[in-house]
C-alpha atoms as a PDB file:
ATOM      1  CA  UNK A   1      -8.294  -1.614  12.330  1.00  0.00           C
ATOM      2  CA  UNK A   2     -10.058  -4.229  14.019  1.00  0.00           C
ATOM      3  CA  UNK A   3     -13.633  -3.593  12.217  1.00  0.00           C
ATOM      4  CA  UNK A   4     -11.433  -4.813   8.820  1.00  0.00           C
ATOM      5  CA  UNK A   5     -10.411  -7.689  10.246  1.00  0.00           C
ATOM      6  CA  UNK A   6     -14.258  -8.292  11.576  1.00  0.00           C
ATOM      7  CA  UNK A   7     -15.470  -7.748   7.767  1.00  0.00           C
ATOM      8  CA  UNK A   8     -12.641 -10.133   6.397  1.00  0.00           C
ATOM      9  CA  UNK A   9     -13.829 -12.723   8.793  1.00  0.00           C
ATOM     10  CA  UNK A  10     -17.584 -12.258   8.246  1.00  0.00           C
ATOM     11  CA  UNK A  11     -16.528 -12.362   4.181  1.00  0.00           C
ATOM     12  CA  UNK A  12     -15.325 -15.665   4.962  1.00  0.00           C
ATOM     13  CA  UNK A  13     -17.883 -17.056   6.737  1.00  0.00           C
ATOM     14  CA  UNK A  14     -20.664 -15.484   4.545  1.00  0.00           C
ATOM     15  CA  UNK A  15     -19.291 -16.085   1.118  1.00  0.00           C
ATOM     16  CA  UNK A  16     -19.338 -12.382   0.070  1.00  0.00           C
ATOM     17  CA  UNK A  17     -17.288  -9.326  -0.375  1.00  0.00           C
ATOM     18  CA  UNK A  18     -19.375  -6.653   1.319  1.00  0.00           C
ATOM     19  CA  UNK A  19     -22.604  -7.180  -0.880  1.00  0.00           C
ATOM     20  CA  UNK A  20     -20.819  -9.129  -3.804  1.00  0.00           C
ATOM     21  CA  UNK A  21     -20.880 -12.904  -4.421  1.00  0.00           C
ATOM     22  CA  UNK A  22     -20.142 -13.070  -7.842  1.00  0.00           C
ATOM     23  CA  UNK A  23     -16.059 -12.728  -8.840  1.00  0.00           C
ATOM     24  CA  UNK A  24     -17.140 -10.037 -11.567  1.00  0.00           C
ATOM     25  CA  UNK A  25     -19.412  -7.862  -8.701  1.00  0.00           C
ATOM     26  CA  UNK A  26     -16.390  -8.283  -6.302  1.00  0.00           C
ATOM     27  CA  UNK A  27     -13.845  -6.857  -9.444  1.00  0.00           C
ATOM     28  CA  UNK A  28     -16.129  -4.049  -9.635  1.00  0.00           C
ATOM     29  CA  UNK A  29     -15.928  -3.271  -5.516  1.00  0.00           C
ATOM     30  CA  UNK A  30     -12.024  -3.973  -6.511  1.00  0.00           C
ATOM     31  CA  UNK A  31     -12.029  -0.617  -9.065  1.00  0.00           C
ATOM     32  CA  UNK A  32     -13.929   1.592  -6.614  1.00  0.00           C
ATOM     33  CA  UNK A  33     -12.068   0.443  -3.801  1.00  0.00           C
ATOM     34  CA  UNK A  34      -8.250   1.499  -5.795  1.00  0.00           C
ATOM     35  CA  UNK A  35     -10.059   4.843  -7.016  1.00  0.00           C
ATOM     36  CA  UNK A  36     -10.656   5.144  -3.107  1.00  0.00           C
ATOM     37  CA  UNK A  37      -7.627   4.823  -1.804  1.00  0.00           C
ATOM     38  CA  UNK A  38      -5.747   6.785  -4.181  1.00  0.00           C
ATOM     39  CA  UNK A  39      -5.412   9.624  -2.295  1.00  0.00           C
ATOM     40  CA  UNK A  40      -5.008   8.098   1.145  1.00  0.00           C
ATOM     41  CA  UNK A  41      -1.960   5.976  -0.508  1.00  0.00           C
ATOM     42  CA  UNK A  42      -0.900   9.588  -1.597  1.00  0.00           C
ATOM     43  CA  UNK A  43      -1.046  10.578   1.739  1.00  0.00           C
ATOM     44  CA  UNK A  44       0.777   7.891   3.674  1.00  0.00           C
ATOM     45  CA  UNK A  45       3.334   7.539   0.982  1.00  0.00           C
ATOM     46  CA  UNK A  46       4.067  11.487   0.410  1.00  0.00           C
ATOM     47  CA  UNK A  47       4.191  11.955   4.341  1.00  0.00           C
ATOM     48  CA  UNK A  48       7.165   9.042   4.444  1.00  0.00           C
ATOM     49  CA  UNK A  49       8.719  11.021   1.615  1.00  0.00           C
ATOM     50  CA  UNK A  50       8.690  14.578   3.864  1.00  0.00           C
ATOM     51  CA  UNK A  51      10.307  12.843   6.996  1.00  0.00           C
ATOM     52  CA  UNK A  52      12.588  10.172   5.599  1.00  0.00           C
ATOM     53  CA  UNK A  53      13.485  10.846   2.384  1.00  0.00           C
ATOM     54  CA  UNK A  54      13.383  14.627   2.576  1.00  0.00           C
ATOM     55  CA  UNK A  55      11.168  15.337  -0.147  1.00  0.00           C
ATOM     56  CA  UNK A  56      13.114  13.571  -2.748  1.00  0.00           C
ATOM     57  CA  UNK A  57      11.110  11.369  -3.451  1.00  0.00           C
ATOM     58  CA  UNK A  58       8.246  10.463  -6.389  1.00  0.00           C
ATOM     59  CA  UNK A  59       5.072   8.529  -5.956  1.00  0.00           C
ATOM     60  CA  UNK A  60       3.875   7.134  -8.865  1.00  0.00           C
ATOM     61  CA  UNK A  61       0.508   4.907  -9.005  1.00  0.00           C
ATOM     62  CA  UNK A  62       0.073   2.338 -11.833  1.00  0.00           C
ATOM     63  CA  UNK A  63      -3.780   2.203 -11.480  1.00  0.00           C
ATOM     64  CA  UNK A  64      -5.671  -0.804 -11.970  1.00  0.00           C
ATOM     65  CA  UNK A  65      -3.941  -4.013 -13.920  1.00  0.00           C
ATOM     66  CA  UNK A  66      -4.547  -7.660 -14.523  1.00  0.00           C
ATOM     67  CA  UNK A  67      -2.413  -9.789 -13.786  1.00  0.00           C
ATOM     68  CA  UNK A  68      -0.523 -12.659 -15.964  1.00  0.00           C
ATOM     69  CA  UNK A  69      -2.951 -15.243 -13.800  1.00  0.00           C
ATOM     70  CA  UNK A  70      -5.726 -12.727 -14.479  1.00  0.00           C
ATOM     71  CA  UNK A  71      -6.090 -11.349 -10.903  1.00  0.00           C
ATOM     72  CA  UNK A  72      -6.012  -7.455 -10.518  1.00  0.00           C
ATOM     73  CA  UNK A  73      -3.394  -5.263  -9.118  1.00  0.00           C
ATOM     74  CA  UNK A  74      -2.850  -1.442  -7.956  1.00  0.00           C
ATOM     75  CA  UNK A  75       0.337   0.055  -6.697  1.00  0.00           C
ATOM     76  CA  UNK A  76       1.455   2.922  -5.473  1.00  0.00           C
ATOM     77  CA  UNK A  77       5.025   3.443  -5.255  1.00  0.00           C
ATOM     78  CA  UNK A  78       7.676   6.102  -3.831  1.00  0.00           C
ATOM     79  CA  UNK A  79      10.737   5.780  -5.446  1.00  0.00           C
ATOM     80  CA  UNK A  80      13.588   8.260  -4.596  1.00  0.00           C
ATOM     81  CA  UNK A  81      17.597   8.639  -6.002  1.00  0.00           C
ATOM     82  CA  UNK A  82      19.510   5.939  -3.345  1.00  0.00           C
ATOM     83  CA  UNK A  83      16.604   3.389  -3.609  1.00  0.00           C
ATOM     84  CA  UNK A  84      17.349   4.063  -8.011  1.00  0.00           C
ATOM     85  CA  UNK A  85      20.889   4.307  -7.776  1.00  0.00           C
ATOM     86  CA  UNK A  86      20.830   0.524  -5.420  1.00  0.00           C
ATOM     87  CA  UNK A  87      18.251  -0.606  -8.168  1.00  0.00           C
ATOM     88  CA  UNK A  88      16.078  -2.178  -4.851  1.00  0.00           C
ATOM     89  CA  UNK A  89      12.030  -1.734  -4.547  1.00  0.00           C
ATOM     90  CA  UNK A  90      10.453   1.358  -3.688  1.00  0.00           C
ATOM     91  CA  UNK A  91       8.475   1.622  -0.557  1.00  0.00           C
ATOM     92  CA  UNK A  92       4.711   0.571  -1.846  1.00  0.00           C
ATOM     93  CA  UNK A  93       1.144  -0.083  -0.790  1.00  0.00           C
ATOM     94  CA  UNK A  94      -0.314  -2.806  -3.331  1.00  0.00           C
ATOM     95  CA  UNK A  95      -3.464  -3.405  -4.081  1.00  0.00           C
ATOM     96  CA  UNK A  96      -3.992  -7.201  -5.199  1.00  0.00           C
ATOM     97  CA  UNK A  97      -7.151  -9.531  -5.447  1.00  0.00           C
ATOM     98  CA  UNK A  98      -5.627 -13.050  -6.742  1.00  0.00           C
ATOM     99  CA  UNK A  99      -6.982 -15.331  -8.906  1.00  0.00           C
ATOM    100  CA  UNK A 100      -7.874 -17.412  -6.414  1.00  0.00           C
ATOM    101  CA  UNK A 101      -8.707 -15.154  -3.446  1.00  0.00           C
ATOM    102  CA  UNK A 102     -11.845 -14.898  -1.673  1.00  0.00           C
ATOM    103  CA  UNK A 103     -11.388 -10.892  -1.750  1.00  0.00           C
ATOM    104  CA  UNK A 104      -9.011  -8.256  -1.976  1.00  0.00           C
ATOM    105  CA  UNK A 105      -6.097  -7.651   0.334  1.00  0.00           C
ATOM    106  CA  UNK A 106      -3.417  -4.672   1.096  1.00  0.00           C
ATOM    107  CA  UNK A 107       0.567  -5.471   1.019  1.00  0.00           C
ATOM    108  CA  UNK A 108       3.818  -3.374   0.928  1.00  0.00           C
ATOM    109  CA  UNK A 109       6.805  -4.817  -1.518  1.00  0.00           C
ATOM    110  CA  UNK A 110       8.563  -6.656   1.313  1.00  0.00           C
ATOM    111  CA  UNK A 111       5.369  -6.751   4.256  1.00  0.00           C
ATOM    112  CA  UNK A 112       2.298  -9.315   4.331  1.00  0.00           C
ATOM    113  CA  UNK A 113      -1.885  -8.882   3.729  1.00  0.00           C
ATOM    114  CA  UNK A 114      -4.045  -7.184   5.755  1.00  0.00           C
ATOM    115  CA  UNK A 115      -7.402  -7.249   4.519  1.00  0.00           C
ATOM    116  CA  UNK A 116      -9.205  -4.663   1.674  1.00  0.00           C
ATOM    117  CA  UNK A 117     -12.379  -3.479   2.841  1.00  0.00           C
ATOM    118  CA  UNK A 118     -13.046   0.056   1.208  1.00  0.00           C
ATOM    119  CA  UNK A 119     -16.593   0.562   0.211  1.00  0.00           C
ATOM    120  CA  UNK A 120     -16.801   4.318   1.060  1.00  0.00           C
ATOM    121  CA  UNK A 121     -14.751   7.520   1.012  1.00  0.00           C
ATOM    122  CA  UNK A 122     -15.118   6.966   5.237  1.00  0.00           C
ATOM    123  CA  UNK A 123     -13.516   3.497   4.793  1.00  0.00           C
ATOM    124  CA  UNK A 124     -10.490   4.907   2.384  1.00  0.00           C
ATOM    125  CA  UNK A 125      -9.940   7.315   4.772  1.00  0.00           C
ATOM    126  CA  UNK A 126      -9.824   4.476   7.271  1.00  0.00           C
ATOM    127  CA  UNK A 127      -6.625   2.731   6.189  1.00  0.00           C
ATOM    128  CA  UNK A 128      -4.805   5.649   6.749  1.00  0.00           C
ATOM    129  CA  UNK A 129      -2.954   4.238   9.897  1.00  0.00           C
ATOM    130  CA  UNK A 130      -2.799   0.999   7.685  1.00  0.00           C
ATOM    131  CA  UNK A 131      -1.108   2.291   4.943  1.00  0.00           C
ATOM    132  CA  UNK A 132       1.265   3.978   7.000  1.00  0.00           C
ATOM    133  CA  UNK A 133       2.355   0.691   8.588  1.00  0.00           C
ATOM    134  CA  UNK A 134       3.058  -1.251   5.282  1.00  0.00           C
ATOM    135  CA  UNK A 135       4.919   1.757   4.384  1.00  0.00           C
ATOM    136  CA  UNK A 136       7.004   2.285   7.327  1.00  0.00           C
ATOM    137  CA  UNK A 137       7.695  -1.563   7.233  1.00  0.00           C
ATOM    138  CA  UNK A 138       8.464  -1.456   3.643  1.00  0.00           C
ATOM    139  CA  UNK A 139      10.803   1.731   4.435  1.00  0.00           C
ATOM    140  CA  UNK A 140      12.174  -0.309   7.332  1.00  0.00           C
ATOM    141  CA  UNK A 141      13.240  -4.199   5.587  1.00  0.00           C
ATOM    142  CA  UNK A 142      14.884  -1.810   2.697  1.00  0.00           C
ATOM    143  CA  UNK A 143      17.487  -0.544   4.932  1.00  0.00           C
ATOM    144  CA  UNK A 144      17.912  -4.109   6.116  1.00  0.00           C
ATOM    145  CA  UNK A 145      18.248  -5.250   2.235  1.00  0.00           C
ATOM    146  CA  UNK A 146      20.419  -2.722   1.390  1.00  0.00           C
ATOM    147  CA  UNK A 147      21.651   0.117   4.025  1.00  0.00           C
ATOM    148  CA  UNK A 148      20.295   3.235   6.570  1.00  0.00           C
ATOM    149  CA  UNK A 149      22.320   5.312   3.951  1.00  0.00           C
ATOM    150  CA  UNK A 150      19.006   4.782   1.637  1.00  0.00           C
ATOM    151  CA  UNK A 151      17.295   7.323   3.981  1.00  0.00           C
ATOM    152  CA  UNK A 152      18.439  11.339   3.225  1.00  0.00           C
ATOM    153  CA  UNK A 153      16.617  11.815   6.781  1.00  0.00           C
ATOM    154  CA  UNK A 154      19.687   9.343   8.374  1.00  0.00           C
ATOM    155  CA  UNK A 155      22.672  10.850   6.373  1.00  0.00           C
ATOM    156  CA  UNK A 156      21.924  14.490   6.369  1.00  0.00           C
ATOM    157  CA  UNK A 157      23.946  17.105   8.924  1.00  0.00           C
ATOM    158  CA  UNK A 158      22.087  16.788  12.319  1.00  0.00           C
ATOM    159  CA  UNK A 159      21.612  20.640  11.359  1.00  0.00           C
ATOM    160  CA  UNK A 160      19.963  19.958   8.419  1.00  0.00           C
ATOM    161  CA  UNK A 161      17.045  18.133   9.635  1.00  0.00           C
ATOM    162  CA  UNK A 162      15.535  17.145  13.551  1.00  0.00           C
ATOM    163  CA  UNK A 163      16.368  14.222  14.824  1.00  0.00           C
END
């Protein structure tokens, strides 16, 4: 974790984006760094889905998108029946690179940046622990927004499921 936040700082200081300068070569690191992840996000997301939510859940990824301001956005989202039926956000790991951002950054719906620096399969598989974090926070200020009755792992029988 700390070697991101070493690269984010160096960015800053040295203008750049791993090798890009430009805002068109750091869009293109943007792409390869979603296509990346993808599967880690998979990973952290479907593993929250086994132990809170039971397997009930869905994650569904929305790819790469520009936004309204013309930045670019990825999400990946786990949406499951309570978190529907309460009409609150899923649990997510966002991709976004603002308009007017030096670089890319990670987020959850409801938790802050950390840093995107995926150049490399190795550095996907990286932000494993990351992506579990924003998840589990995500996960965590639902039940705060809504209720611990979101989480199948919480209501079911004891019997049902280890505590």
């Amino acid at each position: 974790m700390n070697e991101a936040l070493i690269r984010h700082c160096r960015d800053l200081r040295d203008g750049t984006h791993g090798q890009a300068v430009s805002r068109e070569d750091k869009e293109r690191l943007f792409v390869t760094a979603v296509e990346l992840l993808d599967p880690v996000a998979r990973t952290a997301l479907g593993e929250l889905d086994a132990d809170l939510l039971l397997g009930t859940g869905e994650v569904v990824a929305s790819g790469v998108t520009r936004s309204q301001e013309g930045g670019l956005n990825a999400m990946w989202s786990l949406t499951w029946p309570e978190q529907r039926a309460s009409r609150i956000q899923p649990i997510a790991v966002v991709a976004h690179y603002g308009t007017g951002f030096h670089h890319p950054h990670l987020r959850g719906n409801t938790v802050g940046d950390w840093p995107l620096n995926v150049f490399d399969a190795a550095d996907a598989a990286a932000q494993l622990d990351t992506l579990r974090v924003i998840a589990a926070g995500d996960a965590h200020n639902l039940v705060f927004q809504e209720s611990y009755r979101l989480m199948p792992a919480i209501t079911a029988s004891t019997g049902d499921h280890p505590a």
